[in-house]
C-alpha atoms as a PDB file:
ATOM      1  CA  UNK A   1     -13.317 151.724 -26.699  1.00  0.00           C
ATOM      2  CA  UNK A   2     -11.156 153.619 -29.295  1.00  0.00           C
ATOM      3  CA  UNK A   3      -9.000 151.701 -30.880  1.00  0.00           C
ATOM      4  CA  UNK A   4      -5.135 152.745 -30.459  1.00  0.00           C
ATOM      5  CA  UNK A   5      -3.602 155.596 -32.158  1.00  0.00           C
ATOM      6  CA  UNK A   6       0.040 156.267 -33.214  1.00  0.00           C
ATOM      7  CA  UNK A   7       2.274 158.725 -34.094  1.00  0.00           C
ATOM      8  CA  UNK A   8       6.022 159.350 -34.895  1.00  0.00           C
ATOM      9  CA  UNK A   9       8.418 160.489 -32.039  1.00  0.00           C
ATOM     10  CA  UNK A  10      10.251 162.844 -34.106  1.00  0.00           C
ATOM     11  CA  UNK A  11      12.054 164.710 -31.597  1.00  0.00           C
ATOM     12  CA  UNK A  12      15.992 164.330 -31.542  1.00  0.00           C
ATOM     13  CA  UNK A  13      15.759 162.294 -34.632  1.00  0.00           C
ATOM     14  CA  UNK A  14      18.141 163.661 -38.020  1.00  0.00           C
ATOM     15  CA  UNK A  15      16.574 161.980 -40.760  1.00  0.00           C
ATOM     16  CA  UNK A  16      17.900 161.217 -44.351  1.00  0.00           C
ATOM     17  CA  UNK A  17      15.462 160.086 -46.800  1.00  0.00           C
ATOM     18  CA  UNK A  18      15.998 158.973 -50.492  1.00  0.00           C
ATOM     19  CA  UNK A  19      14.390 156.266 -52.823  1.00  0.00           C
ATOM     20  CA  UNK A  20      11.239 155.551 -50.049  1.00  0.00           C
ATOM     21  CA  UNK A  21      13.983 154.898 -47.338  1.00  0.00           C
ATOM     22  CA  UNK A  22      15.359 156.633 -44.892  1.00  0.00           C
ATOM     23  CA  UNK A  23      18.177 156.586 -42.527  1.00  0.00           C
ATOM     24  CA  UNK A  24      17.492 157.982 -39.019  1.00  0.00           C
ATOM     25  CA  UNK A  25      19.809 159.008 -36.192  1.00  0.00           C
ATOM     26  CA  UNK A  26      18.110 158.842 -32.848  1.00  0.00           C
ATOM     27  CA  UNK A  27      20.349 161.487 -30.634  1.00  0.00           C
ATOM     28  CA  UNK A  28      18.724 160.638 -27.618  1.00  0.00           C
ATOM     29  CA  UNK A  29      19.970 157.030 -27.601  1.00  0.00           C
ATOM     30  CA  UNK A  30      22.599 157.172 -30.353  1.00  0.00           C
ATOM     31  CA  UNK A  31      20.874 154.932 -32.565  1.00  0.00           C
ATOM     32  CA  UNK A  32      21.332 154.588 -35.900  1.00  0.00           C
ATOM     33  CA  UNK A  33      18.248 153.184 -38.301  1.00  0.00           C
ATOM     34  CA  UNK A  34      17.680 152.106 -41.780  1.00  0.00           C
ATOM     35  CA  UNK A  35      13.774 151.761 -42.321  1.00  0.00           C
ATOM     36  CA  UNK A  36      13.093 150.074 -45.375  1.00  0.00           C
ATOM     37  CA  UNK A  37      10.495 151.305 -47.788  1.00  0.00           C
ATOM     38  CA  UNK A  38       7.451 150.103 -46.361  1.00  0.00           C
ATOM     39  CA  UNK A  39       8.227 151.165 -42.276  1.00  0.00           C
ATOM     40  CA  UNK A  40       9.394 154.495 -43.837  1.00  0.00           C
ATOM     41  CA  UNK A  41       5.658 154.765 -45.544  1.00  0.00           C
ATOM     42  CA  UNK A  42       4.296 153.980 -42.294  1.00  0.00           C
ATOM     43  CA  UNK A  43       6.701 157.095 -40.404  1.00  0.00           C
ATOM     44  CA  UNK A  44       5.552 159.531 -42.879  1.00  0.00           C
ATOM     45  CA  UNK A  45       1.828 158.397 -42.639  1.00  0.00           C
ATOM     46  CA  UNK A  46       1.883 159.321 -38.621  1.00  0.00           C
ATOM     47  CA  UNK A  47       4.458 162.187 -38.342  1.00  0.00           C
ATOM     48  CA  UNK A  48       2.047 164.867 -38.526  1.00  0.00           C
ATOM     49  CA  UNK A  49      -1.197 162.926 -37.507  1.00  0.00           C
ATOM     50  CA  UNK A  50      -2.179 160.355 -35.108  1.00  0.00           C
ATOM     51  CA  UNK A  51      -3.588 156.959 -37.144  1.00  0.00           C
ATOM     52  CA  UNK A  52      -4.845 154.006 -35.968  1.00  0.00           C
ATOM     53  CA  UNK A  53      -3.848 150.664 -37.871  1.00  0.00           C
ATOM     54  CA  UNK A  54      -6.552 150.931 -39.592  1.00  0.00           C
ATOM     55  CA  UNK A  55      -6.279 154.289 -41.040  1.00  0.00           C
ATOM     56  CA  UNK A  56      -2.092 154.124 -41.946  1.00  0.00           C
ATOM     57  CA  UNK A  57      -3.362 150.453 -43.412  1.00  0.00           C
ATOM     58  CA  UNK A  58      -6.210 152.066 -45.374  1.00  0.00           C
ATOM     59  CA  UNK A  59      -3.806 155.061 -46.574  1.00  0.00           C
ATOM     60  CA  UNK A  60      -0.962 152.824 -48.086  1.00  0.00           C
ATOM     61  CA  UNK A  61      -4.030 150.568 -49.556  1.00  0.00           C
ATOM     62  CA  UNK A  62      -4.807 153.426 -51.554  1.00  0.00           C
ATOM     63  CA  UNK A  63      -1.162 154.361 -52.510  1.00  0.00           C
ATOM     64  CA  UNK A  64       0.006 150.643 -53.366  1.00  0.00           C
ATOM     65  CA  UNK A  65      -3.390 148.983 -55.046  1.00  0.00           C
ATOM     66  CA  UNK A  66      -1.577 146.246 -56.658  1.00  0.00           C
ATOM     67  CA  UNK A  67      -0.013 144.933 -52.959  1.00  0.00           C
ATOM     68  CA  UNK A  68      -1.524 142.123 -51.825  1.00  0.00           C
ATOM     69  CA  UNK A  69      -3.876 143.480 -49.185  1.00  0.00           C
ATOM     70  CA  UNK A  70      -3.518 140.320 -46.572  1.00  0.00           C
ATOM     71  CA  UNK A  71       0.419 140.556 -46.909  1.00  0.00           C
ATOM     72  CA  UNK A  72       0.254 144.330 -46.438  1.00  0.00           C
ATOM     73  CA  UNK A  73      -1.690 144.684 -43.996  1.00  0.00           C
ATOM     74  CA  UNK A  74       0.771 141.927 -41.994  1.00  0.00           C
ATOM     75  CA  UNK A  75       3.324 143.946 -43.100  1.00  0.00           C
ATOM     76  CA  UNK A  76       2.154 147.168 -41.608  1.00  0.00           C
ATOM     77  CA  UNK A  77       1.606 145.697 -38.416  1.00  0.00           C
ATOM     78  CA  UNK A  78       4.969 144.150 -38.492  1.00  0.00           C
ATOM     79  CA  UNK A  79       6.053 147.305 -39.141  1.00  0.00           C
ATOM     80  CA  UNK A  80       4.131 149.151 -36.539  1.00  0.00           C
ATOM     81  CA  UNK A  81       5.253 146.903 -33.599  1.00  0.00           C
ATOM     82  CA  UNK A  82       9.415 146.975 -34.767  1.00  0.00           C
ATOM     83  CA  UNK A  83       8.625 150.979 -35.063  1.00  0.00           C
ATOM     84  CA  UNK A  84       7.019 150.914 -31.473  1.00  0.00           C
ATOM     85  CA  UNK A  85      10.077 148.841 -29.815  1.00  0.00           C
ATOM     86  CA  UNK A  86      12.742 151.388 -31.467  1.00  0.00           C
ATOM     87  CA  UNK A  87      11.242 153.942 -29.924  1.00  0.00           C
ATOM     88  CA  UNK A  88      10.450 155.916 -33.071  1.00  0.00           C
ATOM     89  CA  UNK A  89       6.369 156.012 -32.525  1.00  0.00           C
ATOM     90  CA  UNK A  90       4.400 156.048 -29.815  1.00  0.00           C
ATOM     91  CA  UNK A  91       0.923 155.138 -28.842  1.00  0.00           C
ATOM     92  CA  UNK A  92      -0.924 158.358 -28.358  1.00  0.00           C
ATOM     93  CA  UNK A  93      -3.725 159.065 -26.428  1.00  0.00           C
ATOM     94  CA  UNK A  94      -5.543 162.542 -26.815  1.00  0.00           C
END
């Protein structure tokens, strides 16, 4: 079984990034978002390509070495699920 894959839902989404955050306004729904640094890190990881946790966890590894890699790798998951329940990325299935 392949594990599960994710990717941004960037469609109807205006999004203003600065300092590694970004503000996002979700015109299907209204919604307004502030992702923090590391959810925004995660977004730009899996707008273009479908990761699993794995790989998006294994790609900020390499860009934040000094993170501890237990916390981060919580944190990405955290990150993953709140990203999931906005509606911002999606589980996707080839």
């Amino acid at each position: 079984m392949n594990p599960t894959r994710y990717l941004a839902h960037l469609e109807g989404l205006t999004v203003f990034a600065a300092d590694g955050q970004a503000v996002l306004f979700d015109a299907r729904d209204g919604g307004l978002h502030l992702l923090t640094e590391l959810p925004w890190a995660v977004m730009e990881r899996i707008c273009t390509q479908a990761m699993d946790t794995e790989a998006v966890k294994a790609a900020l590894r390499a860009e934040y070495p000094d993170d501890d890699p237990a916390e981060q790798a919580a944190a990405v998951d955290r990150a993953l699920n709140e990203l999931v329940t906005l509606g911002l990325v999606r589980e996707w299935t080839p």
